[in-house]
Structures are given as structure tokens and as C-alpha cells.
Protein backbone atom coordinates (compact mmCIF):
# COMPACT_ATOMS: atom_id res chain seq x y z
CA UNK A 1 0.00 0.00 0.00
CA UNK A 2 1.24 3.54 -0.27
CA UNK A 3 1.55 5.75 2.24
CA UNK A 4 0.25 9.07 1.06
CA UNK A 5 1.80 11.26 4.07
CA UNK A 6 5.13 10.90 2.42
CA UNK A 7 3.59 13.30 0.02
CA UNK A 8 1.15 15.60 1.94
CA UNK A 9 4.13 16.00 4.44
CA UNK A 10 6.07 19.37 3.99
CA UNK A 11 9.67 19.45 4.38
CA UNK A 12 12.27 22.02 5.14
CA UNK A 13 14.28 20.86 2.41
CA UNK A 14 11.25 20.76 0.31
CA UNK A 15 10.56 24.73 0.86
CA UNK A 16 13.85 25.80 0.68
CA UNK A 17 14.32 24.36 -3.16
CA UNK A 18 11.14 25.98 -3.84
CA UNK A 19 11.83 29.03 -2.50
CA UNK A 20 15.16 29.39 -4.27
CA UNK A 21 14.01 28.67 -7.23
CA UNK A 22 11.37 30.95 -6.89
CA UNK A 23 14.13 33.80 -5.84
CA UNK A 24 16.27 32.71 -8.89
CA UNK A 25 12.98 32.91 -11.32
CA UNK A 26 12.33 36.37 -10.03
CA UNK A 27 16.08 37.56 -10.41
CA UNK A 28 16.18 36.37 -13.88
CA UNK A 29 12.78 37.82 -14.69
CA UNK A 30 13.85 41.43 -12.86
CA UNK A 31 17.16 41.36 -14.95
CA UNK A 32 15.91 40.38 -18.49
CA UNK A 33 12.25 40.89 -18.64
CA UNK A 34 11.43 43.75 -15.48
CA UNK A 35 12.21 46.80 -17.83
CA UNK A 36 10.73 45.31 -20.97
CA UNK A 37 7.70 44.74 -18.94
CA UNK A 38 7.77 48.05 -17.19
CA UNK A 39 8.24 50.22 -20.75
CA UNK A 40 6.04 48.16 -21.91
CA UNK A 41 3.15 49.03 -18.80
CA UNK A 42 4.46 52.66 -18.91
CA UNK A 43 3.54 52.75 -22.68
CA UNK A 44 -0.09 50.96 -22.00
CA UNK A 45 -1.02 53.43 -19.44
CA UNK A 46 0.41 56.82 -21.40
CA UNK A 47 -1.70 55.67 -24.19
CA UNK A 48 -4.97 54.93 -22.36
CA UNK A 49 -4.36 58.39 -20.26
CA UNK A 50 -4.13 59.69 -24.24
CA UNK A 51 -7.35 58.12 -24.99
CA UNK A 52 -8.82 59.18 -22.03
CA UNK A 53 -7.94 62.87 -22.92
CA UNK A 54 -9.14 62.82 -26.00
CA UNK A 55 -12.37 61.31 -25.73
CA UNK A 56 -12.81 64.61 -22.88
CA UNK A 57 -11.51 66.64 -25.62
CA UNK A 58 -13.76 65.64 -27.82
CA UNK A 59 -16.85 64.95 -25.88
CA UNK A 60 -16.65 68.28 -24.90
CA UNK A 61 -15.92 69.51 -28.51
CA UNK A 62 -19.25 67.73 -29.50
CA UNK A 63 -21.11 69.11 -26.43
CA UNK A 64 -20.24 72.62 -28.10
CA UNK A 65 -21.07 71.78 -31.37
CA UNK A 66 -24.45 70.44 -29.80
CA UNK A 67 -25.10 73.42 -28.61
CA UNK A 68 -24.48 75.51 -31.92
CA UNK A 69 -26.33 73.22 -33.28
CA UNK A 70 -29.34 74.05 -31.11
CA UNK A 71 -28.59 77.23 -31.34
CA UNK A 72 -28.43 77.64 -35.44
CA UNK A 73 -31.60 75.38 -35.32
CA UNK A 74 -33.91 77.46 -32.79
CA UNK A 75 -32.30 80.75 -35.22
CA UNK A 76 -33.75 78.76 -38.66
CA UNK A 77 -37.15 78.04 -36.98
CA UNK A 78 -37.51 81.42 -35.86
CA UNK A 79 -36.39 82.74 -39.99
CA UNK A 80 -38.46 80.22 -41.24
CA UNK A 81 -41.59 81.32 -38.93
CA UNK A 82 -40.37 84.45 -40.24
CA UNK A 83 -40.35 83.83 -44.02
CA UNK A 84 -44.10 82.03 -43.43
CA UNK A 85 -45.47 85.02 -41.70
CA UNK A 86 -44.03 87.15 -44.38
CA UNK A 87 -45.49 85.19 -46.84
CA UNK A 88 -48.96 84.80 -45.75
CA UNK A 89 -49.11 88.83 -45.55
CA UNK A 90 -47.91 88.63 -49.29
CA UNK A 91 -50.46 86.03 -50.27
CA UNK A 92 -52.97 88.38 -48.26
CA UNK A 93 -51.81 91.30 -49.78
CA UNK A 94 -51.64 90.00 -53.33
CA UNK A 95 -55.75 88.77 -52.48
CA UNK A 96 -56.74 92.44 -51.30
CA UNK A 97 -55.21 93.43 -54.48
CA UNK A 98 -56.73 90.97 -56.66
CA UNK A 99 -60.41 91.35 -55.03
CA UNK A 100 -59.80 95.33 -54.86
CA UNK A 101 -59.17 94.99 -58.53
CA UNK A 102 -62.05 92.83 -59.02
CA UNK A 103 -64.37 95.31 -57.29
CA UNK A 104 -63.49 97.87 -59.38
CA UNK A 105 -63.70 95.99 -62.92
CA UNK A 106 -67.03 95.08 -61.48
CA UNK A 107 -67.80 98.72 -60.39
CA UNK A 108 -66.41 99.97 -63.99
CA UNK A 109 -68.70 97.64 -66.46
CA UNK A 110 -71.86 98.51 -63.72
CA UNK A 111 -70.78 102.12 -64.82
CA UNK A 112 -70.43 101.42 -68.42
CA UNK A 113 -73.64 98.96 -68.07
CA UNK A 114 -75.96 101.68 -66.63
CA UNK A 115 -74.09 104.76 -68.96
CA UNK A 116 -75.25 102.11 -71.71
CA UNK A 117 -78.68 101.81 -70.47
CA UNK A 118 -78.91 105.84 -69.95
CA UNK A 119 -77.96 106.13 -73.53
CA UNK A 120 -80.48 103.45 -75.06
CA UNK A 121 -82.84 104.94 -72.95
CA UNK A 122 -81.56 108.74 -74.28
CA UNK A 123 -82.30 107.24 -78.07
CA UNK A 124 -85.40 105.24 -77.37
CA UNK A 125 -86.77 108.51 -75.96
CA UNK A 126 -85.63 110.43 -79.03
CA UNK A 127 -86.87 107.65 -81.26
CA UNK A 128 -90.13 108.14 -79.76
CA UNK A 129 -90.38 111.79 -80.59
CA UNK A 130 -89.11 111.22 -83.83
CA UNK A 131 -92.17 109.12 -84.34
CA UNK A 132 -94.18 111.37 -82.21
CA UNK A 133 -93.05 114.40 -84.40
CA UNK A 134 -93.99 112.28 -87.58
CA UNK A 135 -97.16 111.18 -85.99
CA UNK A 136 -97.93 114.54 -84.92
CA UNK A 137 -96.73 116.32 -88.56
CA UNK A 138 -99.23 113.61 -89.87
CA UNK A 139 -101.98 114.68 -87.54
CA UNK A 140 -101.22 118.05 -88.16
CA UNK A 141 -101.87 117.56 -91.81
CA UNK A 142 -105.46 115.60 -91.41
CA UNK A 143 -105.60 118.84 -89.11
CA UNK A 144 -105.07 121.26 -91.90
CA UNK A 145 -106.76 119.14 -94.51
CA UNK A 146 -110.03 119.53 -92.31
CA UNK A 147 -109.01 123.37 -92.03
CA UNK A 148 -108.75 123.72 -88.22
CA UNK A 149 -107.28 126.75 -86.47
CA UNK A 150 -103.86 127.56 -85.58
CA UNK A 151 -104.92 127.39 -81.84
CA UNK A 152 -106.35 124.02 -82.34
CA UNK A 153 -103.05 123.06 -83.95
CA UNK A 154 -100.78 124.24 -81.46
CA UNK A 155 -103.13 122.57 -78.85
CA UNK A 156 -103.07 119.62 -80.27
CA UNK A 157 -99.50 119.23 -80.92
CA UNK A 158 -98.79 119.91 -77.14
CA UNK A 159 -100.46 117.61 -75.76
CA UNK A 160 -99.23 115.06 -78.14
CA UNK A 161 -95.57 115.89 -77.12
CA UNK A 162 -96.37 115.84 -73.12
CA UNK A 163 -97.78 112.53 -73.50
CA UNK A 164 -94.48 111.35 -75.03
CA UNK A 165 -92.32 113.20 -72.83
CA UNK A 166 -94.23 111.15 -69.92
CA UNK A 167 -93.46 108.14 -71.35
């Protein structure tokens, strides 16, 4: 059978190999491999302390620009509430114009209507004393032919033209 306390004991001799041999690793590391290791950690950290500054540089770079941003965009809304207002007075403008015109082309061939109207009216009420006069000349003559007076005549002819001027 074996007897496994042979090897769970611990002996001086045991630890003192171990422990020179650890000594002698860690000489030999320190001598060939320390300084490599240390540029080499010295390096690693300068460049994350780099990286670290520069993402601060920049974060803060884009917090600025953020800001403009906001800025430039609050400044375009504003111009472009601006440029709307401006042109919806145009647009109402331009449609005062348009109906002000519109009144008055309306107003204008009213005009020209009723000055039409005045002026057919003007002939038809010359027309009808044309006729009048040739329907009175006519009576006038049936008048003369029966040999009535001049006072008869003139009578007669008077009334004739205010019934037409009534009309």
C-alpha cells in the first residue's frame, strides 16, 4: 500500500528548493524581462491616459457643437416662422389686391352697363319723338286738310308731345 503522508508532508528541504528557485525565477525575470515589462506598462497606461484625454476633448468639442447646433436650429425656426409670416401677408396682400381689382372691374362695367342703359334709354326717348313728331306732322296735316285753327293746332301738338315726354 502507499503511504500518502510521504507526500502531503512538507519538508524544510522541500521549501527551501522551492523558494530558491522561486528567488532565482524572479532575479532572472527582474534582470531580463522587469524593464521590458515596465516600458512596456508605462507605454499601456500613457496611451490609455491619451485616450482618455481625448475622448474629454472631444466629448466636450461635440457638447459645443451640440449646442451651436441648437442654437443655429432654434435661429432657422424662428427665420423660417419668419419667411411664413411674411409670406402669408404677401399672399394676403396679393388677395386684397386681386379682389380690390375685381371690385373695381365690377364697379367699372356697372358704370359702363348703366351709362349704356342711360344712352339706349336717351335714343329710345328720341326715337319716340321722332315718331311722335312724324305722328304729330301727320296729324297736323289731317288737321289742316279739315281746315282747323292755328290754336287748335298748337293745342293739339302739345299735348301730343307731353304725353311722349311722360313716357
Amino acid at each position: 500500500m502507499i503511504n500518502i503522508e510521504n507526500y502531503l508532508r512538507i519538508s524544510p528541504v522541500d521549501m527551501i528548493l522551492v523558494l530558491i528557485s522561486t528567488i532565482l525565477i524572479v532575479i532572472i525575470a527582474k534582470k531580463y524581462f522587469w524593464n521590458i515589462l515596465q516600458d512596456y506598462l508605462s507605454k499601456r497606461e500613457q496611451f490609455i491616459n491619451n485616450q482618455i484625454e481625448e475622448s474629454k476633448t472631444k466629448n466636450e468639442e461635440s457638447f459645443k457643437l451640440n449646442e451651436i447646433a441648437n442654437e443655429k436650429l432654434s435661429q432657422i425656426h424662428i427665420e423660417a416662422k419668419d419667411i411664413i409670416a411674411k409670406a402669408s401677408d404677401s399672399a394676403k396682400k396679393v388677395s386684397n389686391e386681386i379682389i380690390d381689382d375685381a371690385k373695381k372691374s365690377a364697379e367699372l362695367i356697372k358704370e359702363k352697363a348703366q351709362a349704356d342703359i342711360e344712352r339706349e334709354k336717351i335714343q329710345a326717348v328720341n326715337q319716340i319723338k321722332d315718331e311722335m313728331s312724324s305722328i304729330v306732322v301727320e296729324a297736323a296735316t289731317k288737321i289742316i286738310g279739315k281746315e282747323v285753327d292755328e290754336k287748335v293746332h298748337l293745342k293739339y301738338v302739345q299735348e301730343f308731345i307731353d304725353k311722349a315726354g311722360d313716357l
